[in-house]
Protein backbone atom coordinates (compact mmCIF):
# COMPACT_ATOMS: atom_id res chain seq x y z
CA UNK A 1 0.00 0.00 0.00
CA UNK A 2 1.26 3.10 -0.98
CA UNK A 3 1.08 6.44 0.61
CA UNK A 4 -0.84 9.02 -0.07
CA UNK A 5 -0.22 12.87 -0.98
CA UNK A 6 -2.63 13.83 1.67
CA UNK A 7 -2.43 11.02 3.98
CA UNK A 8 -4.95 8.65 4.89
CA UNK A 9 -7.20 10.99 6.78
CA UNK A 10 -6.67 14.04 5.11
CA UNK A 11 -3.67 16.26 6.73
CA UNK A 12 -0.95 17.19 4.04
CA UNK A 13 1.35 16.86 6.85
CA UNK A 14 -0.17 13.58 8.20
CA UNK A 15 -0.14 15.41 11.69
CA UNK A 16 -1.62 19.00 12.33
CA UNK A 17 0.67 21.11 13.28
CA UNK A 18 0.13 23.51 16.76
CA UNK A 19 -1.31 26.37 14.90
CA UNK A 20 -3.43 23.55 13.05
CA UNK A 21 -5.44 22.30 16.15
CA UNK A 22 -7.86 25.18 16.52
CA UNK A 23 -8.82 24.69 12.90
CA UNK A 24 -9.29 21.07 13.08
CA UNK A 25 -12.89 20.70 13.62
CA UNK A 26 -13.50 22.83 10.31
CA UNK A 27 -10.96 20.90 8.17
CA UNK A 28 -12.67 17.61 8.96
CA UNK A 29 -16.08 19.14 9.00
CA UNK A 30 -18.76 19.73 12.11
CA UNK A 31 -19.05 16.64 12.86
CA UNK A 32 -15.93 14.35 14.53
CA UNK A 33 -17.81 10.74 13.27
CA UNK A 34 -16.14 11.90 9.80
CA UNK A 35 -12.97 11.52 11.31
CA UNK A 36 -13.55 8.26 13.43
CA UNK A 37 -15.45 6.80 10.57
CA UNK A 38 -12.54 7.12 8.07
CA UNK A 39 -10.39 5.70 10.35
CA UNK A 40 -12.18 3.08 11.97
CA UNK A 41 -12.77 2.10 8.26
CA UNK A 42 -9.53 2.14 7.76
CA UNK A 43 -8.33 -0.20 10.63
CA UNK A 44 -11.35 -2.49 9.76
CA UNK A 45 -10.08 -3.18 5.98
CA UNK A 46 -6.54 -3.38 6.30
CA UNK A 47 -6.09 -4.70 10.50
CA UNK A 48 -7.35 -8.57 11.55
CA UNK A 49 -7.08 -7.60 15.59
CA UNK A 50 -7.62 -11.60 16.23
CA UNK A 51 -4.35 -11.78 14.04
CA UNK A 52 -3.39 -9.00 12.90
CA UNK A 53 -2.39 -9.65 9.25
CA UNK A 54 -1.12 -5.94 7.72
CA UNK A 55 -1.53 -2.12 8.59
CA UNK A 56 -0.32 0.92 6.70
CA UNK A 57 1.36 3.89 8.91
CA UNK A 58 -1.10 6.62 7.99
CA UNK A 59 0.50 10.03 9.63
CA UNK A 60 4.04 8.71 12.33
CA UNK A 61 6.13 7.52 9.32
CA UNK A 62 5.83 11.09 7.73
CA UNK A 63 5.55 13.36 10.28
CA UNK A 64 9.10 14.64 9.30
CA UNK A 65 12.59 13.97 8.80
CA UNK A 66 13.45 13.77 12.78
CA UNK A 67 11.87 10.28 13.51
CA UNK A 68 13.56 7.05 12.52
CA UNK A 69 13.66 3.40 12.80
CA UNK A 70 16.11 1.24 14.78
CA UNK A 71 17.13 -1.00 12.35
CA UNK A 72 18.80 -4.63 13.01
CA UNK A 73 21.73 -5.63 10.98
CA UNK A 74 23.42 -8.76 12.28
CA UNK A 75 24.25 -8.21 15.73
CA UNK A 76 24.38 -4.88 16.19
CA UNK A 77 21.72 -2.21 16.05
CA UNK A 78 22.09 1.34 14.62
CA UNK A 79 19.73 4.17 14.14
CA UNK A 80 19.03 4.52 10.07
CA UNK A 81 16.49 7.14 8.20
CA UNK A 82 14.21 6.53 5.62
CA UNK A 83 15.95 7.99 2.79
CA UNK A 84 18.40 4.68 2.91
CA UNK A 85 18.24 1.35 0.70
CA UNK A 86 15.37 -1.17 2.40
CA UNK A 87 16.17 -2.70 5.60
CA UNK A 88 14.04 -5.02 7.73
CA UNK A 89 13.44 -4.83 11.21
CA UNK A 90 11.18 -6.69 13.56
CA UNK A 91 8.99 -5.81 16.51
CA UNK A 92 6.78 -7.15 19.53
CA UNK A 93 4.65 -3.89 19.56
CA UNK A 94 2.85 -3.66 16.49
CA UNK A 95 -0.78 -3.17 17.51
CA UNK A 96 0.66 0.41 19.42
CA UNK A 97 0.96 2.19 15.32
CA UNK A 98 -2.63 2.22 15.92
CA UNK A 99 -1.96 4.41 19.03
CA UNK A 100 -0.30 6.86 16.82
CA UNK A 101 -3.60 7.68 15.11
CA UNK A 102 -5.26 8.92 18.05
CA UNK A 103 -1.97 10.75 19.44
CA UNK A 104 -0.84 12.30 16.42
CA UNK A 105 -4.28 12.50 14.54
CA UNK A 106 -6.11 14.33 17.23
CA UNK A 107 -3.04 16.68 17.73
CA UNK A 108 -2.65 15.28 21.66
CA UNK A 109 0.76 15.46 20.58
CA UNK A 110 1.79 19.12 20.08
CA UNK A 111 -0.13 19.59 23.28
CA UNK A 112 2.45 16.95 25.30
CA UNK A 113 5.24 18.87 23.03
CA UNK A 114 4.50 22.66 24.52
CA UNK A 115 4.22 21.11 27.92
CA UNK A 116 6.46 23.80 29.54
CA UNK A 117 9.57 22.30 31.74
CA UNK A 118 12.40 23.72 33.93
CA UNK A 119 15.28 24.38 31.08
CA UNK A 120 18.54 22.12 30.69
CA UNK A 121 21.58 23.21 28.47
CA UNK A 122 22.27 19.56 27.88
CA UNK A 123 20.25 16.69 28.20
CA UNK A 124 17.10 14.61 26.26
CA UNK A 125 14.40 17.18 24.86
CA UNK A 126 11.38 17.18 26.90
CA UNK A 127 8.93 15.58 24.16
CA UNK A 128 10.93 12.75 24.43
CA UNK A 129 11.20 12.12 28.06
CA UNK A 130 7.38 12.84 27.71
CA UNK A 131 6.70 10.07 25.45
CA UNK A 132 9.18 7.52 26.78
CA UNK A 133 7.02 7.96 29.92
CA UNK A 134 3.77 7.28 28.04
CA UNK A 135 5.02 4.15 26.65
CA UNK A 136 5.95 2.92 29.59
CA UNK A 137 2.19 2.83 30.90
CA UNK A 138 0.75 1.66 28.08
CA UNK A 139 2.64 -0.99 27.61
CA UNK A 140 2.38 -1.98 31.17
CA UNK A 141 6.43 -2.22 31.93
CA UNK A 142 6.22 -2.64 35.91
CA UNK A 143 9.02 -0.33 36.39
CA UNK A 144 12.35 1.60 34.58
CA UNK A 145 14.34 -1.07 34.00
CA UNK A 146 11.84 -3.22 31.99
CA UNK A 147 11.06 -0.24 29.72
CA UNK A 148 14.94 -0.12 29.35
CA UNK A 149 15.62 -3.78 28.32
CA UNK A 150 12.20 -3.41 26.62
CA UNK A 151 13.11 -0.59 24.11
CA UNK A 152 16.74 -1.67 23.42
CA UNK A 153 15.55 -5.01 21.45
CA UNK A 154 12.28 -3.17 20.12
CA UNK A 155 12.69 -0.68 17.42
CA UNK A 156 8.69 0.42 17.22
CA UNK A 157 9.36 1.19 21.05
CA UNK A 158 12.30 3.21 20.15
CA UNK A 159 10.46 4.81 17.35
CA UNK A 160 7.94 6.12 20.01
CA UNK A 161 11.09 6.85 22.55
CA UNK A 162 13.70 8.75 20.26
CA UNK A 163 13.06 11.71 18.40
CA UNK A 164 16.12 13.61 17.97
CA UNK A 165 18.50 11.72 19.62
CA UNK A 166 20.50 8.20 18.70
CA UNK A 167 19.36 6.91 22.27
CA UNK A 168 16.24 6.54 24.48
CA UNK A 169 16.50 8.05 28.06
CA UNK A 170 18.17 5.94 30.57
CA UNK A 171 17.13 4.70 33.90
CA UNK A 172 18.51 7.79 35.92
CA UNK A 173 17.93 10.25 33.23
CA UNK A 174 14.19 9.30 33.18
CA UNK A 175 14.18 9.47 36.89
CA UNK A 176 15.68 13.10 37.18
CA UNK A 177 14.29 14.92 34.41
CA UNK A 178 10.71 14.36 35.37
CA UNK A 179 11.59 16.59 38.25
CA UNK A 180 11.84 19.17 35.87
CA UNK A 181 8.46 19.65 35.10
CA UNK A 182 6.36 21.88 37.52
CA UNK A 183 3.17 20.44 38.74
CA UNK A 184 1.54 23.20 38.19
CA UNK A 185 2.70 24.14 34.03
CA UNK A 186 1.85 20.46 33.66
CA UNK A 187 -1.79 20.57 35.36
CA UNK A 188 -2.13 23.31 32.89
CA UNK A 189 -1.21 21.32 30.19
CA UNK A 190 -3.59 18.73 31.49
CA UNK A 191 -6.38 20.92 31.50
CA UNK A 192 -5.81 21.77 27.93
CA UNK A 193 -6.12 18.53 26.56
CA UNK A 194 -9.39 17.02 28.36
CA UNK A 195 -11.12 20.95 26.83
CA UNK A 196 -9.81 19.50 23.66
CA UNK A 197 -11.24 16.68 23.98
CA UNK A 198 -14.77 18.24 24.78
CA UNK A 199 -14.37 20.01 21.66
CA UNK A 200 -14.34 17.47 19.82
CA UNK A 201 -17.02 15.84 21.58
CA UNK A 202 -14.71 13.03 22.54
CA UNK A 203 -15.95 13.45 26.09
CA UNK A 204 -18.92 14.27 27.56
CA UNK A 205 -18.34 15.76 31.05
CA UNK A 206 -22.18 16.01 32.34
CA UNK A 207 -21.91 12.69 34.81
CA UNK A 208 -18.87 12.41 37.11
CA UNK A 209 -17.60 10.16 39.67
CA UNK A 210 -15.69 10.80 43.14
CA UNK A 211 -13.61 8.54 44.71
CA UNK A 212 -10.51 8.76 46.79
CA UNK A 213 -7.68 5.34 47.19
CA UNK A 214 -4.77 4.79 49.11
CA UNK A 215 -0.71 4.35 47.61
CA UNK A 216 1.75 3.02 49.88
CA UNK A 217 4.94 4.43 49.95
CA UNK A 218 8.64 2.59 50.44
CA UNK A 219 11.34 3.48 52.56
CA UNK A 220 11.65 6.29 55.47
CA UNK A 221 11.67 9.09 53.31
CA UNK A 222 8.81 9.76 51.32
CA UNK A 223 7.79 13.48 50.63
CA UNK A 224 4.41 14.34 51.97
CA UNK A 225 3.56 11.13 53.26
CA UNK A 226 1.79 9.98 56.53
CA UNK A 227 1.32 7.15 58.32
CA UNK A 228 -1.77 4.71 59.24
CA UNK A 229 -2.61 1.41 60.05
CA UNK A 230 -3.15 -0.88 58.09
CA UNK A 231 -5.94 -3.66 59.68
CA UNK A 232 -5.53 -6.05 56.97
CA UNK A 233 -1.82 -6.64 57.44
CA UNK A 234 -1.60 -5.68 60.19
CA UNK A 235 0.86 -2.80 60.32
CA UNK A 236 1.88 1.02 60.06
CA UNK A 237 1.96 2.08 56.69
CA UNK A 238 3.19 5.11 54.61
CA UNK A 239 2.06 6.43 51.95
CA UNK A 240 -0.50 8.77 50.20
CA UNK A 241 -4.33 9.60 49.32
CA UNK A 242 -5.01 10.45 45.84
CA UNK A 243 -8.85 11.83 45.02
CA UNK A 244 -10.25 11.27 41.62
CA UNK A 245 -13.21 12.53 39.42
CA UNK A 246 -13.53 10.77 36.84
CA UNK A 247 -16.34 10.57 33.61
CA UNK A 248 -17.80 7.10 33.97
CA UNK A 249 -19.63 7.46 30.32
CA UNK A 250 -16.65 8.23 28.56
CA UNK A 251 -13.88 6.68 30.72
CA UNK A 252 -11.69 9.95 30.93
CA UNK A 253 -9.83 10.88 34.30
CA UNK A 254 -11.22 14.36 35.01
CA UNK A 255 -8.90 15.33 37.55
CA UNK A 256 -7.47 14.27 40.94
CA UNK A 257 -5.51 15.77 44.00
CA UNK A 258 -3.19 13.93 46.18
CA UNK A 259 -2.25 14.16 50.04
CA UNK A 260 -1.37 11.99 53.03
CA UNK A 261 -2.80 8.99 53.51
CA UNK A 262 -4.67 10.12 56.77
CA UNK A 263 -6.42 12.42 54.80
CA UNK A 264 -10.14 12.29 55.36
CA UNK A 265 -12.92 12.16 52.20
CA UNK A 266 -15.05 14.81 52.96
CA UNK A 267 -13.73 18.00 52.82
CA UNK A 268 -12.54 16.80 48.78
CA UNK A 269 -15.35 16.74 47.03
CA UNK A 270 -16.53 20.00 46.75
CA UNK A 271 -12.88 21.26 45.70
CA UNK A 272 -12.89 18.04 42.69
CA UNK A 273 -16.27 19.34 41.34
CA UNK A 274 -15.06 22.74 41.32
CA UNK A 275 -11.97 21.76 38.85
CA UNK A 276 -14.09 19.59 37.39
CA UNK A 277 -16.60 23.02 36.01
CA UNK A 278 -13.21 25.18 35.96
CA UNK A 279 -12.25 22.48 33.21
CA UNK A 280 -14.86 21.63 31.40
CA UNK A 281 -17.24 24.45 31.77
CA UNK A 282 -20.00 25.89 35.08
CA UNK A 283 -22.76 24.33 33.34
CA UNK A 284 -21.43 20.80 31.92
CA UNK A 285 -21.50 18.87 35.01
CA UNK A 286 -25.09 17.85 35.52
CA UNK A 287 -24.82 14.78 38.06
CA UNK A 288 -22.20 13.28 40.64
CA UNK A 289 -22.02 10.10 42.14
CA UNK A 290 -20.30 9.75 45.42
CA UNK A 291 -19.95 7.15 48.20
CA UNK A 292 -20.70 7.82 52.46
CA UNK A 293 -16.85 8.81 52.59
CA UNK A 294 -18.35 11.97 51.31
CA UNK A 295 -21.22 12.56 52.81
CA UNK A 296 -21.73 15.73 54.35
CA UNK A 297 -24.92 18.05 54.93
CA UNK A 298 -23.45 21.42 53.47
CA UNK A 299 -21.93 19.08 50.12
CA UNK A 300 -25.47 18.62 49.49
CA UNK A 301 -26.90 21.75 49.98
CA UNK A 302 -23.61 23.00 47.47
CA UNK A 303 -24.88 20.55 44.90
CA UNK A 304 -28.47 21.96 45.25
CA UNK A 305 -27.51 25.52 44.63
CA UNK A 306 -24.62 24.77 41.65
CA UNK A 307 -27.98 22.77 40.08
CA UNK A 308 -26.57 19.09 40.05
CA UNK A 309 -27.84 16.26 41.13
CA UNK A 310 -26.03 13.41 42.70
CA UNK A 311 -26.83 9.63 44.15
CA UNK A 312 -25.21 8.63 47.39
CA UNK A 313 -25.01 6.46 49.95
CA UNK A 314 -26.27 7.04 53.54
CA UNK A 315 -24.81 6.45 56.64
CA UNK A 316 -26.22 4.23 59.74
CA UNK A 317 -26.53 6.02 62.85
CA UNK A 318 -27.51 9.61 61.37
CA UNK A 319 -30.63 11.51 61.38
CA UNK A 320 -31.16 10.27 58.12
CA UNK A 321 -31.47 6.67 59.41
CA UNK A 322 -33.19 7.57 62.00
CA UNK A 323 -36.71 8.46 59.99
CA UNK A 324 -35.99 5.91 57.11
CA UNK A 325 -36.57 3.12 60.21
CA UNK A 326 -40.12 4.46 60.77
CA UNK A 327 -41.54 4.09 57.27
CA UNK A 328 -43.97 1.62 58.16
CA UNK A 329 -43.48 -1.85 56.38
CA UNK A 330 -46.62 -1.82 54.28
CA UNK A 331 -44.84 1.04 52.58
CA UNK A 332 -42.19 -1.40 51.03
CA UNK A 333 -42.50 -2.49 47.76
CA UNK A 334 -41.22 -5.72 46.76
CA UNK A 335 -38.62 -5.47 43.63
CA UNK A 336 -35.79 -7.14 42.59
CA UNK A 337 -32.51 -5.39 41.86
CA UNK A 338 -31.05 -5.71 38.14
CA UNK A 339 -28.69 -3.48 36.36
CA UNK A 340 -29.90 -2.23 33.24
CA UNK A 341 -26.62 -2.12 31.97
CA UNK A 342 -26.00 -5.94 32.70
CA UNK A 343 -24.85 -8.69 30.05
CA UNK A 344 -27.00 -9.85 27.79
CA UNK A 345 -25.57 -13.20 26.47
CA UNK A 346 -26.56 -13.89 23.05
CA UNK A 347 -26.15 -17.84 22.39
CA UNK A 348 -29.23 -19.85 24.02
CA UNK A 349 -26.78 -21.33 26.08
CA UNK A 350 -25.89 -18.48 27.56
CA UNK A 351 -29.40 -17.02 27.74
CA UNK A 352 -30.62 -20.14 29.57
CA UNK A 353 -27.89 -20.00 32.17
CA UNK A 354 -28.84 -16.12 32.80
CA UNK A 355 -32.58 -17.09 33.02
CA UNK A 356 -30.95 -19.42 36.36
CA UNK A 357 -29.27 -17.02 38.06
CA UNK A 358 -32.02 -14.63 37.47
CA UNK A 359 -34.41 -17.00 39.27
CA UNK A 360 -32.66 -17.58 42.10
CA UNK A 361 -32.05 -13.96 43.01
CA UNK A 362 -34.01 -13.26 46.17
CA UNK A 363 -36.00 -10.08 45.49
CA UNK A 364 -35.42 -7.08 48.37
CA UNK A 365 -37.84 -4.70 50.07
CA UNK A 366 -37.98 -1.20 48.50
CA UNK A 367 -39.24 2.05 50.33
CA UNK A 368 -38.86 5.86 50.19
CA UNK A 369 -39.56 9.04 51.85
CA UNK A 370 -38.56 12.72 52.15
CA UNK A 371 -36.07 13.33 55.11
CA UNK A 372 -34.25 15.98 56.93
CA UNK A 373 -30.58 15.75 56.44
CA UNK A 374 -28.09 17.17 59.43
CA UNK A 375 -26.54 20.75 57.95
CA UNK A 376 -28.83 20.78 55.10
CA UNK A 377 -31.35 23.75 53.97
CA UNK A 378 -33.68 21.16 52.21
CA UNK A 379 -35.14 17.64 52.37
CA UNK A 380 -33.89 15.08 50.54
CA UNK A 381 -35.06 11.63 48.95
CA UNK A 382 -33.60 8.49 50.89
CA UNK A 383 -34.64 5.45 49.70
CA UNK A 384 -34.31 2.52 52.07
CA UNK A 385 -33.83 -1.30 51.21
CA UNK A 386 -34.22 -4.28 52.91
CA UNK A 387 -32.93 -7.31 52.32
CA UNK A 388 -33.53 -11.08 53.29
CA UNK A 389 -31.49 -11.95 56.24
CA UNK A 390 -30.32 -8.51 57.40
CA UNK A 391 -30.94 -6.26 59.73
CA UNK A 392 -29.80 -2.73 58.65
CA UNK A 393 -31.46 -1.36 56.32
CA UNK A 394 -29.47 0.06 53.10
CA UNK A 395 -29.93 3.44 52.07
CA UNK A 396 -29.44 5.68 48.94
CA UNK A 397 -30.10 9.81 49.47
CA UNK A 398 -30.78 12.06 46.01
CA UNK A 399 -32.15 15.13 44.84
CA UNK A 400 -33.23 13.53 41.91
CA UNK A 401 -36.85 13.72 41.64
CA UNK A 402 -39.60 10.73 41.25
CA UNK A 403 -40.64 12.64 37.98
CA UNK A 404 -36.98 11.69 36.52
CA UNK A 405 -36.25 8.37 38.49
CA UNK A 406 -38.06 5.90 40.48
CA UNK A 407 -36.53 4.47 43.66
CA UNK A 408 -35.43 1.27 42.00
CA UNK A 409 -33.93 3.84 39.11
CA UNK A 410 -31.70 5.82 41.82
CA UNK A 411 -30.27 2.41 42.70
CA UNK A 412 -29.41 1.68 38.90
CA UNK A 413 -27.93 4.96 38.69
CA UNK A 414 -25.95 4.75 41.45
CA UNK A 415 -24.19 1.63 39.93
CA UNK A 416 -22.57 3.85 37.36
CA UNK A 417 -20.22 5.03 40.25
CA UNK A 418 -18.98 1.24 40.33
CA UNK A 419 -16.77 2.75 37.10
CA UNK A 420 -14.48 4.59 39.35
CA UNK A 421 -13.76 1.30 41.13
CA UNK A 422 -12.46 -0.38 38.47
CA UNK A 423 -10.33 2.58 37.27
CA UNK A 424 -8.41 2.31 40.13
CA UNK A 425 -8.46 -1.66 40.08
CA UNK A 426 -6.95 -1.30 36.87
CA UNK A 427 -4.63 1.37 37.68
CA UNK A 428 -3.23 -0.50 40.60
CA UNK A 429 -3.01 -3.91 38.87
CA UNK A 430 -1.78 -2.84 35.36
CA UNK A 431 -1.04 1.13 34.96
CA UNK A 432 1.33 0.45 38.51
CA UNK A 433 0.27 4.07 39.52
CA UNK A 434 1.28 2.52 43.04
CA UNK A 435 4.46 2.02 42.41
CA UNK A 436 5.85 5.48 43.45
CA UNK A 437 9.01 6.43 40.93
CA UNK A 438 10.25 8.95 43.36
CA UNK A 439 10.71 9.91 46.84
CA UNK A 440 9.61 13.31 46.10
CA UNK A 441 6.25 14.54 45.64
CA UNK A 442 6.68 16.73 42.40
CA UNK A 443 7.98 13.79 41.03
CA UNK A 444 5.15 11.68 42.09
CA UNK A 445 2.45 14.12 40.90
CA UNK A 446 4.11 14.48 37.35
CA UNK A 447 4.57 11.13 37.18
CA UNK A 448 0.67 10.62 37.71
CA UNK A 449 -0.46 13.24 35.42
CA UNK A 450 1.14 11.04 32.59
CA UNK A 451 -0.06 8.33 33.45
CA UNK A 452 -3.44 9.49 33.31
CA UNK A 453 -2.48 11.46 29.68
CA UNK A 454 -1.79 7.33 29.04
CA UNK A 455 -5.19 6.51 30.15
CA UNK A 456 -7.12 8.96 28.66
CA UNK A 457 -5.11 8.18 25.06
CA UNK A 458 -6.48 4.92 25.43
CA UNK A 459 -9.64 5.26 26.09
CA UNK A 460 -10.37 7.60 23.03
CA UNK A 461 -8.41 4.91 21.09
CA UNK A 462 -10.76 2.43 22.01
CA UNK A 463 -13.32 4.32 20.62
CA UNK A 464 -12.01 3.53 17.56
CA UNK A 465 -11.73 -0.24 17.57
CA UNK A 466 -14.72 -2.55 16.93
CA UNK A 467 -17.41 -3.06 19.65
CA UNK A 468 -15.57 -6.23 20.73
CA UNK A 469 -12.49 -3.99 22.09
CA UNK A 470 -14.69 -0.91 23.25
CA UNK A 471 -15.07 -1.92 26.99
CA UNK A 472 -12.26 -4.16 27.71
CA UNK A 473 -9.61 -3.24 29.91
CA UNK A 474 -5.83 -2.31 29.23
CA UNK A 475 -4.61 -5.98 30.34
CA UNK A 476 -6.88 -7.78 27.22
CA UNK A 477 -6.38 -4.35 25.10
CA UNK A 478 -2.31 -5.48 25.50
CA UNK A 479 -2.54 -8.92 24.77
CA UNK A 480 -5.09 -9.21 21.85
CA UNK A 481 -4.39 -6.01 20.05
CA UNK A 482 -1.22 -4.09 20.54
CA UNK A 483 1.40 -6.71 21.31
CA UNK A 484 1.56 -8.10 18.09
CA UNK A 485 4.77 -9.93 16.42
CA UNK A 486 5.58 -8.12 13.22
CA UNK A 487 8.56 -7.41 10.58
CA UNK A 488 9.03 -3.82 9.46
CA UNK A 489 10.17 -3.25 6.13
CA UNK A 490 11.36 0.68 5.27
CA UNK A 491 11.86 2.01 1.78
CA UNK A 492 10.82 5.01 -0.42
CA UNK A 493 8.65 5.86 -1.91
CA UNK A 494 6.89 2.90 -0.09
CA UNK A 495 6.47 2.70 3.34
CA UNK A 496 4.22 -0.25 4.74
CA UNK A 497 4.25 -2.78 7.85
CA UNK A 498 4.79 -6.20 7.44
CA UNK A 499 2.88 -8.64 9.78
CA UNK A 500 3.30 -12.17 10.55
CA UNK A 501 5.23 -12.15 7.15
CA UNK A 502 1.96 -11.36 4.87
CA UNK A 503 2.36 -8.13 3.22
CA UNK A 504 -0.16 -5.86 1.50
């Protein structure tokens, strides 16, 4: 396959440049499907994800003369351009050229490239350091010294990692120079990208969900750490808090904020939803979902007045509890609890074994009433449930009305904060955002900030990747998509990737 004057999606440059990006909605027309349709076209004729047989570089290859391929010739490796006789050259990493299209195509990239940094007279060029970073989390290298040994026998990695240098950072030159970015240029930066985003109506922004988590730190000096203990092992631990809000429709990390680990919930929410409209806009947040870590009388009565609503849970032993446990028990309605949102198999073997469990779910108890809430102007809607074999009663408190959602409706939408749990699931097990790369906290913060930059690039690339892949997380997104084996040949005018042998 050959390339194209204008490239595959339309940019004479294959990537827009900075001064580019503000126009980019007009050059691909009002609406962004045009651009997601072309491409997801384009991965669908030419890319077999359950084996992936042949893709074309559509914008990376001819970005510009400063990006080249490490190319293997016997038993030693050497950096060659394009403008040299064919080579060959294989790689592990395949499936990530399909990355490139949301990184390069949406512009993401001259956004990471202006991210301001302290200056160095000699040393790796920001963009690089950047992007060496970025790989590292996506690929899911636990720590430095993987994504060392990792790029030095890949040369797709390196293609990623080197831009205007022979080398990729090292170990201790990764580990120093993220100092030099300040928190603050980089938040900045951050902010750009997700109003970007919006722009291009790649994220909506209207539903949110709040949620703090514990890291653990190592070692006796750890910058802005405190200690707790731990009742599950047993022990004093170090470490910090971070709080997230984070768009469970579109799977984008909003924002977050990070102190000690004996940091209470509370007193964070309010400031989250407040960078949360300072992002995206006063009147795009419509609805917040929070758990009882947050609860607090004058949050609600904040919500009420900033018109949003929000679904949370209730504590035992407030005044709140107090009234739900005199609703009489003729007032509970029998119901029982599905998601709306849950599996729907579509084999009769799998419908017949849903239409089981189904029957054997005990149905619960449901009630609601208006209630007086400690610290809070109004009344708000608690619903209560009761459930088989329990005591306590379980209870949800809104100001969503009964107009918009029945009782059994706030406990559906209350499930959609479950999405914040498995972000940081997934972070923990497979983005390592625990593993701290720094004893100081600047470090620690920058560090995070790219890691969610990671995140986010993924989930807009998984937009573009057949329903199968849309919903899956970053561990089967690795193994069935972008690890792929693959040989690369180079050569001009041609330029075209080789998989599993069978070329275009």
């Amino acid at each position: 396959m050959k390339s194209t004057k204008n490239g595959a999606l339309g940019f004479y440059n294959g990537v827009p440049h900075e001064s580019d990006i503000t126009k980019f909605i007009n050059k691909i027309g009002a609406d962004l499907d045009v651009y997601f349709v072309q491409l997801l076209r384009f991965i669908r004729e030419n890319v077999s994800i359950d084996g992936i047989k042949a893709f074309h570089i559509i914008g990376f290859l001819r970005h510009n003369n400063r990006f080249g391929v490490r190319i293997r010739t016997g038993t030693r490796t050497k950096f060659a351009r394009y403008s040299q006789r064919k080579k060959r050259a294989s790689t592990h990493w395949a499936g990530m050229t399909l990355i490139l299209d949301a990184l390069y195509g949406l512009g993401i990239i001259n956004m990471i490239e202006s991210i301001p940094a302290k200056k160095k007279i000699r040393g790796y060029p920001m963009l690089q350091i950047s992007l060496t970073l970025i790989v590292k989390m996506i690929t899911g290298l636990e720590d430095l010294h993987e994504l060392e040994n990792e790029v030095e026998e890949d040369p797709l990695l390196a293609m990623f990692c080197t831009i205007e240098s022979d080398d990729t950072p090292s170990i201790p030159t990764l580990s120093r120079d993220v100092e030099r970015y300040s928190v603050t240029e980089l938040k900045e930066s951050y902010k750009l990208i997700l109003q970007w985003l919006e722009e291009l109506k790649l994220m909506d922004g209207s539903v949110a969900s709040v949620d703090s988590s514990k890291l653990y730190g190592e070692g006796k000096v750890q910058e802005g750490t405190a200690e707790v203990y731990d009742y599950l092992k047993k022990e004093k631990k170090k470490g910090y808090k971070i709080f997230v809000i984070y768009d469970p429709v579109c799977g984008i990390l909003i924002d977050f904020t990070l102190f000690p680990i004996n940091k209470g919930d509370s007193l964070n929410l309010i400031p989250l939803l407040e960078r949360a409209r300072d992002i995206l806009g006063k009147s795009t947040l419509k609805k917040v979902y929070f758990d009882r870590g947050f609860y607090d009388g004058k949050h609600f009565d904040w919500l009420k007045k900033n018109h949003i609503q929000f679904v949370c849970r209730g504590k035992q032993g407030t005044k709140v509890a107090d009234q739900v446990s005199e609703i009489p028990a003729e007032e509970y309605v029998e119901e029982k609890l599905a998601s709306p949102k849950e599996y729907q198999p579509k084999t009769e073997r799998g419908k017949s074994a849903k239409e089981k469990r189904d029957a054997m779910k005990e149905p619960v108890e449901i009630a609601e009433r208006m209630v007086d809430v400690s610290n809070c102007e109004e009344k708000l809607r608690a619903i209560a449930v009761k459930e088989k074999g329990k005591k306590s009663i379980e209870i949800w408190l809104t100001n969503i009305p009964a107009s918009i959602h029945s009782a059994k409706g706030i406990i559906d939408e209350y499930r959609n904060r479950w999405s914040v749990e498995v972000f940081f699931k997934e972070e923990k097990s497979y983005w390592y955002i625990n593993k701290l790369p720094s004893r100081k906290i600047n470090a620690v913060k920058c560090t995070i900030y790219f890691n969610f930059i990671a995140y986010n690039l993924i989930s807009i690339f998984k937009k573009t990747l057949s329903e199968k892949y849309q919903n899956v997380g970053i561990k089967v997104l690795r193994r069935e998509v972008l690890r792929k084996n693959a040989i690369l040949p180079v050569s001009l005018p041609q330029k075209c990737w080789q998989f599993h042998g069978k070329g275009i």
